[in-house]
C-alpha atoms as a PDB file:
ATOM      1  CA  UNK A   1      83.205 126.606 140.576  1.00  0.00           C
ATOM      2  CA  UNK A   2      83.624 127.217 137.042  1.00  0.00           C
ATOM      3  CA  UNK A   3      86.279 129.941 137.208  1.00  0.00           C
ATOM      4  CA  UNK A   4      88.006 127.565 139.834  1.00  0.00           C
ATOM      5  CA  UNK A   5      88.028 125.123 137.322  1.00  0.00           C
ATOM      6  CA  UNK A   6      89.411 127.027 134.752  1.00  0.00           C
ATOM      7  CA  UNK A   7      92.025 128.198 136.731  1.00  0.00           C
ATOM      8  CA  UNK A   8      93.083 124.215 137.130  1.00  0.00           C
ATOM      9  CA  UNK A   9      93.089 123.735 134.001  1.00  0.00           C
ATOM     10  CA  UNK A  10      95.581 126.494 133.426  1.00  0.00           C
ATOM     11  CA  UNK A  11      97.857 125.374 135.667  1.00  0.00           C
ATOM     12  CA  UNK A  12      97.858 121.451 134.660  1.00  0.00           C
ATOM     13  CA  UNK A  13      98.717 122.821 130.754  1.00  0.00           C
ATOM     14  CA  UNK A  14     101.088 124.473 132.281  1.00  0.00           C
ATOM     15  CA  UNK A  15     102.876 121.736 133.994  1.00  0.00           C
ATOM     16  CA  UNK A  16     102.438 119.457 131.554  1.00  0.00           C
ATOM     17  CA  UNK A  17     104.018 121.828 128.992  1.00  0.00           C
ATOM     18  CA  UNK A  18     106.904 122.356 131.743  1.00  0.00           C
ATOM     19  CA  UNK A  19     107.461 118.446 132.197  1.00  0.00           C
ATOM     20  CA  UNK A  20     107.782 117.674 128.759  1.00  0.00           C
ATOM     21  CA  UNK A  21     109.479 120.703 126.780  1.00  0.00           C
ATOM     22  CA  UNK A  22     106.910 122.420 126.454  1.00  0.00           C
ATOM     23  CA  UNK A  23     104.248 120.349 124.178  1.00  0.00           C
ATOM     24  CA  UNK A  24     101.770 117.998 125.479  1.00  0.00           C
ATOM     25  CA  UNK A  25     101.208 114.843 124.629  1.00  0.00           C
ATOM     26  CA  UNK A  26      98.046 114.201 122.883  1.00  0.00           C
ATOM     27  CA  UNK A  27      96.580 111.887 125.145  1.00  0.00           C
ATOM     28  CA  UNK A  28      97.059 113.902 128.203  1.00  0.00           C
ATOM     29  CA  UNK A  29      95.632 117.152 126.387  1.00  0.00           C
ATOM     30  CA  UNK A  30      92.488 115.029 125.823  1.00  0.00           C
ATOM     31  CA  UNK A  31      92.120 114.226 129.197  1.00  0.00           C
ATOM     32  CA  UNK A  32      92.361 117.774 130.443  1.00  0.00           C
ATOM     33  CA  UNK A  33      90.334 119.219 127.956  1.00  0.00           C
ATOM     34  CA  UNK A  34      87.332 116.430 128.494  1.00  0.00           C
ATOM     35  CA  UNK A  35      88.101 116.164 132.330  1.00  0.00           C
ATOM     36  CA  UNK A  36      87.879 119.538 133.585  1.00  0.00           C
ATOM     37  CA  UNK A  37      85.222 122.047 134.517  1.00  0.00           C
ATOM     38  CA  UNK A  38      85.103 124.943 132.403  1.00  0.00           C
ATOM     39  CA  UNK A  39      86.724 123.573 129.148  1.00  0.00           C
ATOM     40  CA  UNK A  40      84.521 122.567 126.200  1.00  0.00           C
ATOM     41  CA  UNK A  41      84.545 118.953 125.164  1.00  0.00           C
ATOM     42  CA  UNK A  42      85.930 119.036 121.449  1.00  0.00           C
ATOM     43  CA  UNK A  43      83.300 117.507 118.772  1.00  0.00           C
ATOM     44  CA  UNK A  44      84.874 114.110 118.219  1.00  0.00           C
ATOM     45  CA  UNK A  45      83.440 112.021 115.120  1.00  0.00           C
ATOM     46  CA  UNK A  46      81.309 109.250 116.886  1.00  0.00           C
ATOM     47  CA  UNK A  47      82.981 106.290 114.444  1.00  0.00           C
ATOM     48  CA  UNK A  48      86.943 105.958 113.318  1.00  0.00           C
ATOM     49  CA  UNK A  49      89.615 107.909 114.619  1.00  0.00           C
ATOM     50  CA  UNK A  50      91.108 111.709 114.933  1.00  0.00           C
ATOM     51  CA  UNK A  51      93.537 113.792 115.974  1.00  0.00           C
ATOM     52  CA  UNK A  52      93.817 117.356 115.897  1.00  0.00           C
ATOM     53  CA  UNK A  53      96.523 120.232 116.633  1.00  0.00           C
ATOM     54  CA  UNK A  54      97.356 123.653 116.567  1.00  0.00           C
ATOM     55  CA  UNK A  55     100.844 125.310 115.421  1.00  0.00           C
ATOM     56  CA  UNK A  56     102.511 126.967 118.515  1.00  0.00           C
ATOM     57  CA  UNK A  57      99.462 125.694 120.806  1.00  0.00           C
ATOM     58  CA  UNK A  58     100.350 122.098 120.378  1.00  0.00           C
ATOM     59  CA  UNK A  59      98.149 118.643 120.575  1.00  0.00           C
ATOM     60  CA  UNK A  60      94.638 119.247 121.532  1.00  0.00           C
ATOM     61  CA  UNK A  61      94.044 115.572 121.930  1.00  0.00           C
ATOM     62  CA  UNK A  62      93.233 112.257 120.174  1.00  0.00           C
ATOM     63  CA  UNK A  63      90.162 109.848 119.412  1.00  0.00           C
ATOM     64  CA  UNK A  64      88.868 106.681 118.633  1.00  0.00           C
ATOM     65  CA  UNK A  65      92.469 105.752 119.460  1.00  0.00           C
ATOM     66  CA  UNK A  66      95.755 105.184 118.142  1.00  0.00           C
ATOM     67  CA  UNK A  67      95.426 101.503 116.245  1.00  0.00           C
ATOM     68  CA  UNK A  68      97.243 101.855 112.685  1.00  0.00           C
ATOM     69  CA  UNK A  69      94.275 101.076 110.174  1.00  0.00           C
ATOM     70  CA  UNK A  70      93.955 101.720 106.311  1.00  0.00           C
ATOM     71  CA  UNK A  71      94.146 105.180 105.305  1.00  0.00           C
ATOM     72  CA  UNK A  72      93.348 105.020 101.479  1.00  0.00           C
ATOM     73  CA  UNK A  73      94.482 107.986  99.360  1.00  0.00           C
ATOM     74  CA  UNK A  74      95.797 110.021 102.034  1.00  0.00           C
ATOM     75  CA  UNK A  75      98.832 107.779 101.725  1.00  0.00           C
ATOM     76  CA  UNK A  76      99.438 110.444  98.697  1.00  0.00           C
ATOM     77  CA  UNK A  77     100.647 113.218 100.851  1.00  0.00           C
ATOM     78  CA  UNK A  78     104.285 111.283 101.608  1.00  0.00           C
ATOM     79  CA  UNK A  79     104.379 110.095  97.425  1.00  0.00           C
ATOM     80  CA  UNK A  80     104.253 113.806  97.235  1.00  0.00           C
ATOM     81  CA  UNK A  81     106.191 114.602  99.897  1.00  0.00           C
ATOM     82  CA  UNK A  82     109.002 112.707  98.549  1.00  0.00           C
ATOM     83  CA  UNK A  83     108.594 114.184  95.545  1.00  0.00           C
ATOM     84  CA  UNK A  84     109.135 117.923  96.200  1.00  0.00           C
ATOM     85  CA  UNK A  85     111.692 116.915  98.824  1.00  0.00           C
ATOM     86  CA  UNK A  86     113.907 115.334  96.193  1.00  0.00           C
ATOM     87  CA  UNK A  87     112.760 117.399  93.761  1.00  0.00           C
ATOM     88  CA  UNK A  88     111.811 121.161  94.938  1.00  0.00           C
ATOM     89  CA  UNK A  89     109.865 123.669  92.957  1.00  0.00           C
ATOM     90  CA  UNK A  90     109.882 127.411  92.746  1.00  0.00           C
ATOM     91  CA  UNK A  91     106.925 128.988  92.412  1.00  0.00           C
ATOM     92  CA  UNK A  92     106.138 129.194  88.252  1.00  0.00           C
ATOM     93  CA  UNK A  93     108.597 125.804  87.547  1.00  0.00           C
ATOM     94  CA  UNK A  94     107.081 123.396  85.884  1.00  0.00           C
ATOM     95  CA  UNK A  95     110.136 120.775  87.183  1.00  0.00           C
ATOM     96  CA  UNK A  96     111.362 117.282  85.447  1.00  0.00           C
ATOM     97  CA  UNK A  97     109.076 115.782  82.754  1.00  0.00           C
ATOM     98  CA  UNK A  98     107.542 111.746  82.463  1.00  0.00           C
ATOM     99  CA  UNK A  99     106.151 110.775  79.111  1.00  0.00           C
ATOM    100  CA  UNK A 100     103.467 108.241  79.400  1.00  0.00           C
ATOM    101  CA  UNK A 101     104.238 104.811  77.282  1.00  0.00           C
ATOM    102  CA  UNK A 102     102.678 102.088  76.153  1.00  0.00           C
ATOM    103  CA  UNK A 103     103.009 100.387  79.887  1.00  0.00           C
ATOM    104  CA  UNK A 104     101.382 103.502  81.472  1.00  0.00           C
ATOM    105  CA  UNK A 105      98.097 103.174  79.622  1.00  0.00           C
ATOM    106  CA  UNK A 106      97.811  99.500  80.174  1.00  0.00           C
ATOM    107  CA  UNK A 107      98.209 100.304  83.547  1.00  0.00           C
ATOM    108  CA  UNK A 108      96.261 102.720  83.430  1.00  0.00           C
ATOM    109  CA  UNK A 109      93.314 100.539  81.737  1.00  0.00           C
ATOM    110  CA  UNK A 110      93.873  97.818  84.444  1.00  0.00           C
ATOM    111  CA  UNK A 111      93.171 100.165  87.582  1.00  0.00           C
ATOM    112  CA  UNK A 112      89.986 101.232  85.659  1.00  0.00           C
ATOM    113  CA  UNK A 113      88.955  97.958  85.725  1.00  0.00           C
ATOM    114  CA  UNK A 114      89.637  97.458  89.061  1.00  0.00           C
ATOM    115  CA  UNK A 115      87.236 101.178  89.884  1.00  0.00           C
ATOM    116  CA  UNK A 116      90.087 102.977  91.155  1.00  0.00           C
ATOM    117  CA  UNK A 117      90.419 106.457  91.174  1.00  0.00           C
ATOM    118  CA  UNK A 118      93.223 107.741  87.958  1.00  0.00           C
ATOM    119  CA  UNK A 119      93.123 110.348  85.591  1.00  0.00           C
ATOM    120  CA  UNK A 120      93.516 109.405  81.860  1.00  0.00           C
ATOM    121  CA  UNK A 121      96.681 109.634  79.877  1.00  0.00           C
ATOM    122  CA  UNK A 122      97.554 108.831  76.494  1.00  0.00           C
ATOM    123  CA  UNK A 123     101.243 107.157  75.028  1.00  0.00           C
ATOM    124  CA  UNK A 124     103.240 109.868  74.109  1.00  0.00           C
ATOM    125  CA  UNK A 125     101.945 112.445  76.734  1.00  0.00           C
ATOM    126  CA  UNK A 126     104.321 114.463  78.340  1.00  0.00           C
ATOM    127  CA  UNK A 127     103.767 115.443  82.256  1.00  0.00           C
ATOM    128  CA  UNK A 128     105.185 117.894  84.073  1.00  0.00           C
ATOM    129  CA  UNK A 129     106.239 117.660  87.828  1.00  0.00           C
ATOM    130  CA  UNK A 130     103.809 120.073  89.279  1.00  0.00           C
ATOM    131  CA  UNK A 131     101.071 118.659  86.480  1.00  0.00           C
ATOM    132  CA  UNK A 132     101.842 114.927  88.152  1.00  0.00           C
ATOM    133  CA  UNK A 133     101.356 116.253  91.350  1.00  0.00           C
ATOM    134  CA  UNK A 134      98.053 118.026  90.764  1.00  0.00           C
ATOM    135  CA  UNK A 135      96.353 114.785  89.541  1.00  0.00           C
ATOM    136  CA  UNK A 136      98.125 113.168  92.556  1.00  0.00           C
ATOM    137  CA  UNK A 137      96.527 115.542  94.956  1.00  0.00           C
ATOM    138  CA  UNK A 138      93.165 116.767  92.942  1.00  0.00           C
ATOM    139  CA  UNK A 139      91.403 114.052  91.388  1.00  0.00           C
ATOM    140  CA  UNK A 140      93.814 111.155  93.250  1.00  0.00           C
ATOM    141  CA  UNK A 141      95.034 109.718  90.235  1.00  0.00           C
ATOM    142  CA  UNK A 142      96.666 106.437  91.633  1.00  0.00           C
ATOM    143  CA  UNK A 143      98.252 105.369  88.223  1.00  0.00           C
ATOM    144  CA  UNK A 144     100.109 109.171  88.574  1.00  0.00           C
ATOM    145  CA  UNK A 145     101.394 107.829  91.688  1.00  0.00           C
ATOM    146  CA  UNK A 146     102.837 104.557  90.616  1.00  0.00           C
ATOM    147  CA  UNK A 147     104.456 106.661  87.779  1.00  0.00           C
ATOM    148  CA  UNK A 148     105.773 109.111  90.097  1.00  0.00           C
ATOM    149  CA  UNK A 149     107.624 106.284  91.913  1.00  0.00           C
ATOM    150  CA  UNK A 150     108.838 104.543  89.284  1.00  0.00           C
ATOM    151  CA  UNK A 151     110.117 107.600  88.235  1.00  0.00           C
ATOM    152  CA  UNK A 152     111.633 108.869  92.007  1.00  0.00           C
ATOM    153  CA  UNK A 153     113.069 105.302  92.793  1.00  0.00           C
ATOM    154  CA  UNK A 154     113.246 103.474  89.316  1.00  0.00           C
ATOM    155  CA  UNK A 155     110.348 100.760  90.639  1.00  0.00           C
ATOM    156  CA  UNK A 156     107.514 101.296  92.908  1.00  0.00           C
ATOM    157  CA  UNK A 157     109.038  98.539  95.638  1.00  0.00           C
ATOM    158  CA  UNK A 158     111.864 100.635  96.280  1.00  0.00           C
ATOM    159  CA  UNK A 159     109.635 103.475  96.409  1.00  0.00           C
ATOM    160  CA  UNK A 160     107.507 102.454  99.505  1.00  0.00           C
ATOM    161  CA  UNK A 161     110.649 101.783 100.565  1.00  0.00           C
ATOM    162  CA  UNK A 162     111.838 105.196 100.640  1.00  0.00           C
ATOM    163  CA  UNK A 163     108.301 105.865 102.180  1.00  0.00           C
ATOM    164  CA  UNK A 164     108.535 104.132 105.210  1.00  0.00           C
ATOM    165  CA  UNK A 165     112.010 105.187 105.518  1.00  0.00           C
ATOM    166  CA  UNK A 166     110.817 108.823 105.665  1.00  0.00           C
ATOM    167  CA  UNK A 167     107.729 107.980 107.866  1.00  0.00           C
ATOM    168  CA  UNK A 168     110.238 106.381 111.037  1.00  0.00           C
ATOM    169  CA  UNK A 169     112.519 109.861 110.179  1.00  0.00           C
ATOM    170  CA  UNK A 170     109.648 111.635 110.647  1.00  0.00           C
ATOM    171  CA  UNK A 171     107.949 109.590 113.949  1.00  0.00           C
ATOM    172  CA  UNK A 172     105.572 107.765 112.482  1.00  0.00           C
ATOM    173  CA  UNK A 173     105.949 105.001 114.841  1.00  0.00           C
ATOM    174  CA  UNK A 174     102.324 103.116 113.493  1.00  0.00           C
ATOM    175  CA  UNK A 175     102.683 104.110 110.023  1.00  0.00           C
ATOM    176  CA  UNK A 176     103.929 101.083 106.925  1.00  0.00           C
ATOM    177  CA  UNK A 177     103.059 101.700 103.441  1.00  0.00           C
ATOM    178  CA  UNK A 178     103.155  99.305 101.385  1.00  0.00           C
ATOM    179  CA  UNK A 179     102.001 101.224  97.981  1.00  0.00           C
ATOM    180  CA  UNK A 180     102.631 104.597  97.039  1.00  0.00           C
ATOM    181  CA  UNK A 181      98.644 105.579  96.800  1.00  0.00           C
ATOM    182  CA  UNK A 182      97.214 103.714  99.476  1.00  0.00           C
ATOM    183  CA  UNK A 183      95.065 101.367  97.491  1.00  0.00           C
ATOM    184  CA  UNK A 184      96.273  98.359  99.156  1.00  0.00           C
ATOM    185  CA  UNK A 185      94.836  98.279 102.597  1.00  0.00           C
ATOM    186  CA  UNK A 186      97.563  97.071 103.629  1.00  0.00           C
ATOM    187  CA  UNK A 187      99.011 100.584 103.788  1.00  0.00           C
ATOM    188  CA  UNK A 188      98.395 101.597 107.347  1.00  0.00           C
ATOM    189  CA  UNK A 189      98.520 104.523 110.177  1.00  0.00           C
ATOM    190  CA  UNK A 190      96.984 106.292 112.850  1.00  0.00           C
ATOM    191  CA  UNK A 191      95.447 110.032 112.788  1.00  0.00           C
ATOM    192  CA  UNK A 192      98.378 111.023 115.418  1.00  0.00           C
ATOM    193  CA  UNK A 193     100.960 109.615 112.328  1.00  0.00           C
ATOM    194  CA  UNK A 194      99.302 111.420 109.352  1.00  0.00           C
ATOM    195  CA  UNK A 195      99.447 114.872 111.519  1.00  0.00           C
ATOM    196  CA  UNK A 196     103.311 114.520 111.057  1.00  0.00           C
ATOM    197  CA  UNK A 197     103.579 114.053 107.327  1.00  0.00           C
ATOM    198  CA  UNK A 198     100.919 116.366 106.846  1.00  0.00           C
ATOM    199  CA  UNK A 199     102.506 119.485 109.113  1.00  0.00           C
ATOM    200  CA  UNK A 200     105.743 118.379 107.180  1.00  0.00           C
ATOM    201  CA  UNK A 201     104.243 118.350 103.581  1.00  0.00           C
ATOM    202  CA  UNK A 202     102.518 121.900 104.140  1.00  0.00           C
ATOM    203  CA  UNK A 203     106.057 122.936 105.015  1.00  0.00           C
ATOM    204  CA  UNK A 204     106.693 123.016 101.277  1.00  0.00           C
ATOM    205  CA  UNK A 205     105.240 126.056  99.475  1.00  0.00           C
ATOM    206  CA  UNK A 206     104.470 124.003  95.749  1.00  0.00           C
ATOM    207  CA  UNK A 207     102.710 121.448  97.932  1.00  0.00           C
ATOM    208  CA  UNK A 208     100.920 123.669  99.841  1.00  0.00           C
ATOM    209  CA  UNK A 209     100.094 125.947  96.945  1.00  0.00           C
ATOM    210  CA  UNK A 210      98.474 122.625  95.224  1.00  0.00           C
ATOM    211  CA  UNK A 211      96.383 121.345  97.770  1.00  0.00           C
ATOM    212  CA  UNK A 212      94.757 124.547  98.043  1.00  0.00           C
ATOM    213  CA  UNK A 213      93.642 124.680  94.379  1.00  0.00           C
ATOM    214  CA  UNK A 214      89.885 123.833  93.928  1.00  0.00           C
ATOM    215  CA  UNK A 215      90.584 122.260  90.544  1.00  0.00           C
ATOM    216  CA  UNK A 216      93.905 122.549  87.687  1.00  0.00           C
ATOM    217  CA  UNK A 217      94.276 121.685  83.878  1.00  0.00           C
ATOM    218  CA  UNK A 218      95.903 118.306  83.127  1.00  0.00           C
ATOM    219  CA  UNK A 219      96.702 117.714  79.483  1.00  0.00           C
ATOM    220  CA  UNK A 220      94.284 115.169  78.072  1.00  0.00           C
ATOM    221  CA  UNK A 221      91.952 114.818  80.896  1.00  0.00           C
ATOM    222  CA  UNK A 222      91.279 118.665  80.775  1.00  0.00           C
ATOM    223  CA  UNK A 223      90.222 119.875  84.214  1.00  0.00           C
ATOM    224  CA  UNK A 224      89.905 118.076  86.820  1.00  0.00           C
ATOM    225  CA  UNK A 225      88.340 119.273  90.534  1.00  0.00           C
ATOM    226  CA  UNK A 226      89.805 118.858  94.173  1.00  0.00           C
ATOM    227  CA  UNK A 227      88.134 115.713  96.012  1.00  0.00           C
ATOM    228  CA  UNK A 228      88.422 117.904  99.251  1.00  0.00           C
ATOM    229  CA  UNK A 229      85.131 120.491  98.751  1.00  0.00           C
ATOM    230  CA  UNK A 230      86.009 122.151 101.856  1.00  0.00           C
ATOM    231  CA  UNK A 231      89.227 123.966 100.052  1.00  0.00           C
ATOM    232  CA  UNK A 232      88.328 127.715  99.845  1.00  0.00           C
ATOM    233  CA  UNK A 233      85.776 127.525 102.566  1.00  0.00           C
ATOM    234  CA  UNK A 234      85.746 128.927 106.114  1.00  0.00           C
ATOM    235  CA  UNK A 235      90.236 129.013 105.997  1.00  0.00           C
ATOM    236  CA  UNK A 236      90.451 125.359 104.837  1.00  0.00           C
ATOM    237  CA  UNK A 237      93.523 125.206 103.113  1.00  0.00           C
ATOM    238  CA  UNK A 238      94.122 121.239 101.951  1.00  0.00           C
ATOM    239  CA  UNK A 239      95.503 118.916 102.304  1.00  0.00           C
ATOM    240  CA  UNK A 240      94.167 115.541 101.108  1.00  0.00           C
ATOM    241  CA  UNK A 241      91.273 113.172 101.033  1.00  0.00           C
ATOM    242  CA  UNK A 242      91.218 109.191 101.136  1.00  0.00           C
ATOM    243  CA  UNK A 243      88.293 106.363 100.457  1.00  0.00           C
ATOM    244  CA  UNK A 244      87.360 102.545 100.079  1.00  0.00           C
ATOM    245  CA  UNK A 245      85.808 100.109 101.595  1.00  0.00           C
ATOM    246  CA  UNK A 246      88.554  99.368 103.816  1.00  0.00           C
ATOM    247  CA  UNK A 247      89.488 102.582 104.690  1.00  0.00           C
ATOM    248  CA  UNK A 248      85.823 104.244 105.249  1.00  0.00           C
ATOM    249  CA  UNK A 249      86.053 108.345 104.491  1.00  0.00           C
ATOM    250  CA  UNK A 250      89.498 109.888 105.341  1.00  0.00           C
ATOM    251  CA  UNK A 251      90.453 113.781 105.148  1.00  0.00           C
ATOM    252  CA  UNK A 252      93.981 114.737 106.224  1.00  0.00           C
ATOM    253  CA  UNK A 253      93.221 118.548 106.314  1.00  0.00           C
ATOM    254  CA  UNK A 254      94.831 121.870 107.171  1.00  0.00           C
ATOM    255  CA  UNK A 255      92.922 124.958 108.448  1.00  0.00           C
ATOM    256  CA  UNK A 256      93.856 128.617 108.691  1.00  0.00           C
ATOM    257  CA  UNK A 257      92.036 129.976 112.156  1.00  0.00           C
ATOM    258  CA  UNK A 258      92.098 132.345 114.930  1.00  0.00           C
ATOM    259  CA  UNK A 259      92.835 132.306 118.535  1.00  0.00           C
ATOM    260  CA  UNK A 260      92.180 135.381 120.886  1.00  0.00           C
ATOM    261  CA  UNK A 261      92.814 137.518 117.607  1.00  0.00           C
ATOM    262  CA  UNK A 262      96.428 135.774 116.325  1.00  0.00           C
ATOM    263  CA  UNK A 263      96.759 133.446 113.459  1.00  0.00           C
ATOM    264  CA  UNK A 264      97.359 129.865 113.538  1.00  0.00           C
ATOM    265  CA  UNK A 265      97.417 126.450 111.905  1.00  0.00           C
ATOM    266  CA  UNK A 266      95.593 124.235 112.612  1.00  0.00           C
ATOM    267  CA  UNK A 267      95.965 120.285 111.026  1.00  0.00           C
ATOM    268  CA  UNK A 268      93.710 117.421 111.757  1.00  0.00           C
ATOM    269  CA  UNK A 269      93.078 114.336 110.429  1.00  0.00           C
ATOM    270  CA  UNK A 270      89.904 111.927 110.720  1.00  0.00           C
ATOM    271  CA  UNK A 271      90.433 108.483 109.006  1.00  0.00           C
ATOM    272  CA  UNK A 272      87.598 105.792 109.275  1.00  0.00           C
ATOM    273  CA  UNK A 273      84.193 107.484 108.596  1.00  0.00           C
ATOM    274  CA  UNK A 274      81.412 105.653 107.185  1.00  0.00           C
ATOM    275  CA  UNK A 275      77.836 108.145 108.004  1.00  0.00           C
ATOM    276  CA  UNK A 276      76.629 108.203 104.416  1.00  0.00           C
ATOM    277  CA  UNK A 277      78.685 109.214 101.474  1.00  0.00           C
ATOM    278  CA  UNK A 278      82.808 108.336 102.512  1.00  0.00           C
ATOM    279  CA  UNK A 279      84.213 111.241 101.463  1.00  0.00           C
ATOM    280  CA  UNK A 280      81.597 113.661 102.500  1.00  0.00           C
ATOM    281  CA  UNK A 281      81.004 111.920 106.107  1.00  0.00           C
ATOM    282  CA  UNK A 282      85.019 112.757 106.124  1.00  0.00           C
ATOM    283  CA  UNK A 283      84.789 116.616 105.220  1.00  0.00           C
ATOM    284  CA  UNK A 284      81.311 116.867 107.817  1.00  0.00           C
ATOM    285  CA  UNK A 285      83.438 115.157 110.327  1.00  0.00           C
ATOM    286  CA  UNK A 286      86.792 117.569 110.042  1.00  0.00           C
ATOM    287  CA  UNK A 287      84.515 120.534 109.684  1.00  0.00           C
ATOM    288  CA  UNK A 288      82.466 119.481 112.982  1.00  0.00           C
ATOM    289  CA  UNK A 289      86.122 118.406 114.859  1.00  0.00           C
ATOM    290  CA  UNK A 290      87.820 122.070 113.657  1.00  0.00           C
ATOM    291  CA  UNK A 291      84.880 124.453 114.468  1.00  0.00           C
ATOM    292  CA  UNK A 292      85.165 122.662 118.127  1.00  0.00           C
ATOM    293  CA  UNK A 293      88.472 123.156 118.447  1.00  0.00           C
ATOM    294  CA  UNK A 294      88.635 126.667 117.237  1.00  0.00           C
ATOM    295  CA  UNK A 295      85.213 126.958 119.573  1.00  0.00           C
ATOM    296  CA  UNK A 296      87.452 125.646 122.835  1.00  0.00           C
ATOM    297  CA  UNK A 297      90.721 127.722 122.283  1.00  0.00           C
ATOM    298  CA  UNK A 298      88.415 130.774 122.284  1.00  0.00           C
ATOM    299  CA  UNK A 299      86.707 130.052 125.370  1.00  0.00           C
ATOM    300  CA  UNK A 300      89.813 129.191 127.112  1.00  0.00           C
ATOM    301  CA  UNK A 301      91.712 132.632 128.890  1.00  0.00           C
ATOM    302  CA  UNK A 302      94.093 134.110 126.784  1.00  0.00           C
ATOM    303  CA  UNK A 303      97.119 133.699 129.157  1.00  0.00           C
ATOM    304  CA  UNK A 304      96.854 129.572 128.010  1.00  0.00           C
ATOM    305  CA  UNK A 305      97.895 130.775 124.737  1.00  0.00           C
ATOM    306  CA  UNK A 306     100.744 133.234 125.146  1.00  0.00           C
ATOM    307  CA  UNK A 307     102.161 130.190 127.594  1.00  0.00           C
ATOM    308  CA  UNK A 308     101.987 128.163 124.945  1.00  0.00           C
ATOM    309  CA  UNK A 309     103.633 130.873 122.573  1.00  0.00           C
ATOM    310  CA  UNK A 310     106.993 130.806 125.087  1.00  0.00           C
ATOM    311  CA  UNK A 311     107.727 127.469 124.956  1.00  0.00           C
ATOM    312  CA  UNK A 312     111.698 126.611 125.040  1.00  0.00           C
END
């Protein structure tokens, strides 16, 4: 019965990647992967959303479902995104230059006071691109992101504007920011959404160099150390983390794994967890999802994934 069953399942990928161009949506990969005999049930958080994929495999499924909620600091990875796309670097560039002022460190001394997460500057400091975006994307400096956008768009309003511009290019049908580092929970998406930005981000070399860096040197502050611990362990390559109240624990993460012997990709993203420390119940919960995942695609037969490799 169980070979049978795999053998269904085989077939139904295969006409669903037929129907639709080849990729699967994610809610009908979830139901064939939880539905059918012979194909491991991926290790879903128990609270808050997720979504996970594979490059050249496609969607393996969704949940918690697909309601657009708060995704704290994870809104950083389109502030970034923005960034490099308007402004690229080459490996070893350093890129434009913002000198912090007077208004910056008042700024800076008001988000301290409301316990955000910034890195400290000082009027008269001079940071580089790829410095602004490692305390973007390390420590999660928000005050380095309202600089950044003030700097991209000359105020942060027409920032977020450019943001959610970007987010309907790139399908992010549940997806309005409304801040360029996700402070204000009004700043909202789904797992599915984040997946998009996130595949598109890593796209970039400098970003994906950064997000990969367990900690950098930031004049001033000194050094400063990647909120995402799992960087550098078991192929997890970035890409950002995300907490408050609001939001609970978010990781939007990237994964270098095997299937049946062949390098992939893999990018998930769990917003909404709340099991103890935020951000740690985040990492536990993308580390638990992943090994699944990786876990399934190896049980599966091989011919599933050279289908998927052939897709028009």
């Amino acid at each position: 019965m169980v070979a049978i069953g795999a053998i269904l399942l085989l077939l139904v990928l295969a006409w669903a990647q037929a129907r639709d161009g080849g990729t699967p949506t994610a809610d009908r990969v979830d139901a064939v992967t939880h539905g059918s005999a012979g194909a491991p049930p991926l290790d879903w958080p128990d609270e808050g959303a997720a979504a996970v994929a594979v490059d050249g495999i496609g969607s393996l499924g969704t949940s918690g479902g697909q309601v657009p909620v708060p995704i704290a600091s994870v809104a950083k990875v389109m502030t970034a995104y923005l960034t490099l796309r308007d402004h690229p670097l080459e490996p070893g560039e350093e890129g434009f230059t913002m000198e912090v002022d007077s208004a910056d460190v008042e700024d800076l001394r008001e988000r301290i006071g409301l316990n955000q997460s910034v890195v400290d500057v000082e009027a008269g400091e001079v940071l580089s691109e790829r410095q602004a975006l490692e305390a973007l994307l390390l420590p999660s400096a928000n005050n380095v992101a309202a600089m950044l956008a003030e700097h991209e768009a000359g105020s942060v309003e027409a920032f977020v504007a450019e943001m959610n511009e970007t987010a309907a290019e790139l399908g992010m049908a549940k997806t309005h920011y409304t801040d360029p580092s996700g402070w204000q929970d009004s700043t909202v998406s789904t797992a599915a959404d984040q997946l998009k930005v996130g595949r598109a981000a890593m796209a970039d070399p400098t970003f994906a160099e950064i997000v990969a860096m367990p900690a950098a040197v930031l004049p001033v502050v000194g050094e400063v150390t990647n909120f995402n611990g799992l960087v550098g362990q078991e192929g997890f390559v970035g890409i950002k983390t995300g907490s408050d109240q609001a939001a609970g624990g978010c990781l939007l993460f990237a994964r270098r794994v095997e299937v049946h012997g062949r390098p992939r990709m893999m990018f998930g993203a769990v917003p909404g967890q709340r099991d103890g420390d935020l951000v740690e119940a985040a990492l536990g919960a993308a580390r638990s999802l992943s090994d699944s995942a990786v876990d399934a695609l190896d049980r599966e037969a091989p011919q599933k994934t050279r289908g998927a490799q052939h897709r028009g």
